[in-house]
C-alpha atoms as a PDB file:
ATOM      1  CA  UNK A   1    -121.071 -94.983-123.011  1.00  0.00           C
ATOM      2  CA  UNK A   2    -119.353 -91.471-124.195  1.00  0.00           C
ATOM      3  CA  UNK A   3    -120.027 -90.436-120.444  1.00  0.00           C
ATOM      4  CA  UNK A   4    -117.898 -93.755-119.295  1.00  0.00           C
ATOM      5  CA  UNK A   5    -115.292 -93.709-121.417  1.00  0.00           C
ATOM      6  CA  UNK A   6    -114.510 -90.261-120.348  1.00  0.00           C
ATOM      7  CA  UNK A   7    -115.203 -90.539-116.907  1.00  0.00           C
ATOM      8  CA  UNK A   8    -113.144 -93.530-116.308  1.00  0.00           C
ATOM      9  CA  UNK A   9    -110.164 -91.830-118.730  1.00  0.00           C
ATOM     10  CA  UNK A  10    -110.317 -95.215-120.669  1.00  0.00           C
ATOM     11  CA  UNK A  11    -108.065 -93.337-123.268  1.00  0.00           C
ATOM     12  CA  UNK A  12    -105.232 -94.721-121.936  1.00  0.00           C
ATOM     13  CA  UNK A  13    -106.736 -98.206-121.825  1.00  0.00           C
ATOM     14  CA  UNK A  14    -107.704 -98.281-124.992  1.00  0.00           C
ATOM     15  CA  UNK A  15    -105.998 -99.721-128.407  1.00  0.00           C
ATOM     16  CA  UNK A  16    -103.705 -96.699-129.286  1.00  0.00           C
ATOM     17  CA  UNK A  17    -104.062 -96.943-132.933  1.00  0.00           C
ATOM     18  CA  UNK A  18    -107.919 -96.979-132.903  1.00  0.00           C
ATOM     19  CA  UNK A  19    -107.261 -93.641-130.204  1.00  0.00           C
ATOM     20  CA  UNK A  20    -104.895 -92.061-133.253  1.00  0.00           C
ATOM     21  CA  UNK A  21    -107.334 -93.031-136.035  1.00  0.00           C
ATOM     22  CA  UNK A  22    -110.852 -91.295-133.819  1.00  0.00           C
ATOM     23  CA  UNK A  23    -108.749 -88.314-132.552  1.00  0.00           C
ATOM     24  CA  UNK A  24    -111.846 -86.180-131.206  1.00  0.00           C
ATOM     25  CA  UNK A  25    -114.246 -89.178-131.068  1.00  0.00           C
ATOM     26  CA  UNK A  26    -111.548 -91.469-128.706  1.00  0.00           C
ATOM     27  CA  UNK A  27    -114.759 -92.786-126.881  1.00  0.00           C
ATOM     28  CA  UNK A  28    -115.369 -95.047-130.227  1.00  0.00           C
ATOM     29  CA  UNK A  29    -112.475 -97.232-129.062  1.00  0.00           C
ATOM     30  CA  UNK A  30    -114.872 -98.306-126.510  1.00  0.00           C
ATOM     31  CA  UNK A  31    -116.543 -99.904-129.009  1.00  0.00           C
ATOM     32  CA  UNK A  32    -115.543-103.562-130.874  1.00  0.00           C
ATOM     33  CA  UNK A  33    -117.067-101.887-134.355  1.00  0.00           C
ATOM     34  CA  UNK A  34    -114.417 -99.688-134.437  1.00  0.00           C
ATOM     35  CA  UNK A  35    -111.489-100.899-132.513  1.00  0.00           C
ATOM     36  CA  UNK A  36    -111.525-103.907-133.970  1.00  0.00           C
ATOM     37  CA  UNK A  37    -109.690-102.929-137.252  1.00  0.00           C
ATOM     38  CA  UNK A  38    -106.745-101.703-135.004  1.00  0.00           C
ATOM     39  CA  UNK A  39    -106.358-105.193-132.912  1.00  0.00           C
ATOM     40  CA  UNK A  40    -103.425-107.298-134.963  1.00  0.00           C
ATOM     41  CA  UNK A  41    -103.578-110.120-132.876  1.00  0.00           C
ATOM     42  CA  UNK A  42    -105.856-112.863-134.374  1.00  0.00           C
ATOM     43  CA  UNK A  43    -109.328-113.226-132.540  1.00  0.00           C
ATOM     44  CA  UNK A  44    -112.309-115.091-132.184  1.00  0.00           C
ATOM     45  CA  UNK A  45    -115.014-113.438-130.415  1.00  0.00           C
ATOM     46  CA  UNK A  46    -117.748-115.640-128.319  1.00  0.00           C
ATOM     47  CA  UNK A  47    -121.222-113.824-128.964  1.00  0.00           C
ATOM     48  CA  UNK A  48    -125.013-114.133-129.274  1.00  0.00           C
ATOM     49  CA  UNK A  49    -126.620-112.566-132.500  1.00  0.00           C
ATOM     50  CA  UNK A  50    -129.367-111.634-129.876  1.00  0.00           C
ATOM     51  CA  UNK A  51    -127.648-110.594-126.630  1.00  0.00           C
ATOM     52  CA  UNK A  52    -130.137-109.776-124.151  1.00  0.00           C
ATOM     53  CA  UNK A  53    -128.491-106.868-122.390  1.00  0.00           C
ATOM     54  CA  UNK A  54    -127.896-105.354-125.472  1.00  0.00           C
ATOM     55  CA  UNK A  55    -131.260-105.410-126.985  1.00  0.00           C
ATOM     56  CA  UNK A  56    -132.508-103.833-123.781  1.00  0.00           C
ATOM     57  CA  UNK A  57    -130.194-101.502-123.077  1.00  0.00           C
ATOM     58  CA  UNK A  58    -129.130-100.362-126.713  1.00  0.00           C
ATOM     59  CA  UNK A  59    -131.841-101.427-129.148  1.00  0.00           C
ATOM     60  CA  UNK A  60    -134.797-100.684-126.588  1.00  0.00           C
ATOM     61  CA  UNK A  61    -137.334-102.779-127.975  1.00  0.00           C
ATOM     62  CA  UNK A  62    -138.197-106.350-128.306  1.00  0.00           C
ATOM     63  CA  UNK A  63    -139.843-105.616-131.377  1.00  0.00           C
ATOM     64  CA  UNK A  64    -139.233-109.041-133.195  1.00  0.00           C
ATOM     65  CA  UNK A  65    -138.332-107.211-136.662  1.00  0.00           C
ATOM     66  CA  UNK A  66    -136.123-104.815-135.295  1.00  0.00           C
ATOM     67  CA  UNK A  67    -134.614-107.692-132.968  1.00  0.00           C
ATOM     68  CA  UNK A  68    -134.106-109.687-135.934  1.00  0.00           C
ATOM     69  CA  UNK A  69    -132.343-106.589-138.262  1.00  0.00           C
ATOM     70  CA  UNK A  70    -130.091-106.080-135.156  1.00  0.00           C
ATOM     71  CA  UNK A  71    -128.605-109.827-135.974  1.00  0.00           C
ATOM     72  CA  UNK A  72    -128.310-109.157-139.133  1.00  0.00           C
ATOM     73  CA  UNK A  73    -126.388-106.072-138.308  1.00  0.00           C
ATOM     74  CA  UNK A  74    -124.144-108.343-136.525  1.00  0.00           C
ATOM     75  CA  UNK A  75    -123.470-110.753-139.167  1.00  0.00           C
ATOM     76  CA  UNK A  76    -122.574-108.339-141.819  1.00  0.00           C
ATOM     77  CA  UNK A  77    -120.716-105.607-139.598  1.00  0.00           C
ATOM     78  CA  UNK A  78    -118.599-109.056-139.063  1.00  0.00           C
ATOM     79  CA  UNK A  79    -118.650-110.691-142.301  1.00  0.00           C
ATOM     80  CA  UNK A  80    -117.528-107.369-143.995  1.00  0.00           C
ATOM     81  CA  UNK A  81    -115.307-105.716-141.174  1.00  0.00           C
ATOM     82  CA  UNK A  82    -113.721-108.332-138.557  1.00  0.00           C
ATOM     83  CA  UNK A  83    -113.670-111.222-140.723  1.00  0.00           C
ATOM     84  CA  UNK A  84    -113.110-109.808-144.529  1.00  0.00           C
ATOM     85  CA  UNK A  85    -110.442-107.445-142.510  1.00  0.00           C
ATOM     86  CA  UNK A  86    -108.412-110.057-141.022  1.00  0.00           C
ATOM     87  CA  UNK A  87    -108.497-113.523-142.649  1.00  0.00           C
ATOM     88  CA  UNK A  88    -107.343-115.225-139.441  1.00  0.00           C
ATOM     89  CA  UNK A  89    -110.157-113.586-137.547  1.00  0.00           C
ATOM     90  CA  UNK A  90    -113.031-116.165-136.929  1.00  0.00           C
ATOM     91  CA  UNK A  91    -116.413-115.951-134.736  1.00  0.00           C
ATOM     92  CA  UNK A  92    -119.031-117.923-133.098  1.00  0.00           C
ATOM     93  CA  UNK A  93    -122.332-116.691-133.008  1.00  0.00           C
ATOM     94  CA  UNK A  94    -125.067-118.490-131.174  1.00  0.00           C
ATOM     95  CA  UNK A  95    -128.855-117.050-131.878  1.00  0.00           C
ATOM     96  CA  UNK A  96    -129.728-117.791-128.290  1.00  0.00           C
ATOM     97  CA  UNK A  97    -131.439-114.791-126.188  1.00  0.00           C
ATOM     98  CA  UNK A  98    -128.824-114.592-123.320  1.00  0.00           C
ATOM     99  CA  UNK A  99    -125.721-112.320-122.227  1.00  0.00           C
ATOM    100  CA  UNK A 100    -122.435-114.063-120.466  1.00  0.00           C
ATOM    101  CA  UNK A 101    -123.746-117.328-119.394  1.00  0.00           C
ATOM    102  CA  UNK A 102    -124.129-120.583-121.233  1.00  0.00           C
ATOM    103  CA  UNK A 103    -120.895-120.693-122.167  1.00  0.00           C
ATOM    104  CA  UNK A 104    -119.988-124.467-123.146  1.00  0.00           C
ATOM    105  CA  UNK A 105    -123.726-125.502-123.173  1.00  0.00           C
ATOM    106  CA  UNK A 106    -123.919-124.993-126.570  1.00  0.00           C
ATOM    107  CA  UNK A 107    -122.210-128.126-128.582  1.00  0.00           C
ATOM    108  CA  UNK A 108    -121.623-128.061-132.653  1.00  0.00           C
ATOM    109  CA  UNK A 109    -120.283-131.478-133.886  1.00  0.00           C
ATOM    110  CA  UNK A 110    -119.492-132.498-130.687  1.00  0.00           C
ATOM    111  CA  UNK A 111    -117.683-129.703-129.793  1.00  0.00           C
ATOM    112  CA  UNK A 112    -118.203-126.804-127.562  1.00  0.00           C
ATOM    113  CA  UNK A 113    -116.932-122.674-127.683  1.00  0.00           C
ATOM    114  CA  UNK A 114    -114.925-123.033-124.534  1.00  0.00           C
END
């Protein structure tokens, strides 16, 4: 991902603050772990505690204890970053195995995420 962000020249893309606050490491921007504490507009992010593309292509193994210590990576990186740093900041996490698809399949109290 350091190879894309510079090959692309995403710097300019990217949130300016986070780019000011990694000068040297500008690539992290690319990522929501550290850009995040730069984005003032409230969000809610849409995500699976167990995305599939990410377990394979980051986390490398289906192992199911490592699998499950990646969710709860997750969960506290948002508990104590996203959602402690920004009290209008909310989330919903599914623990389905997918990436990008489902979206408004899954129903809580009637409602869906979409």
């Amino acid at each position: 991902m350091i190879w894309a962000f510079e090959w692309m020249d995403a710097k300019e893309g990217a949130n300016q603050d986070c780019i000011k606050a990694n000068r040297g490491s500008e690539w992290r921007c690319f990522f929501a772990q550290y850009t995040s504490y730069h984005i003032k507009t409230p969000i809610f992010p849409l995500q699976p505690i167990y995305d599939s593309w990410q377990i394979g292509n980051i986390l490398g193994t289906n192992e199911a204890a490592q699998v499950h210590q990646w969710g709860r990576n997750l969960q506290t990186y948002l508990n104590n970053g996203l959602l402690k740093f920004n009290p209008n900041n909310g989330a919903f996490l599914d623990s389905c195995f997918r990436h990008c698809y489902a979206w408004g399949d899954i129903h809580v109290r009637g409602k869906n995420q979409v």
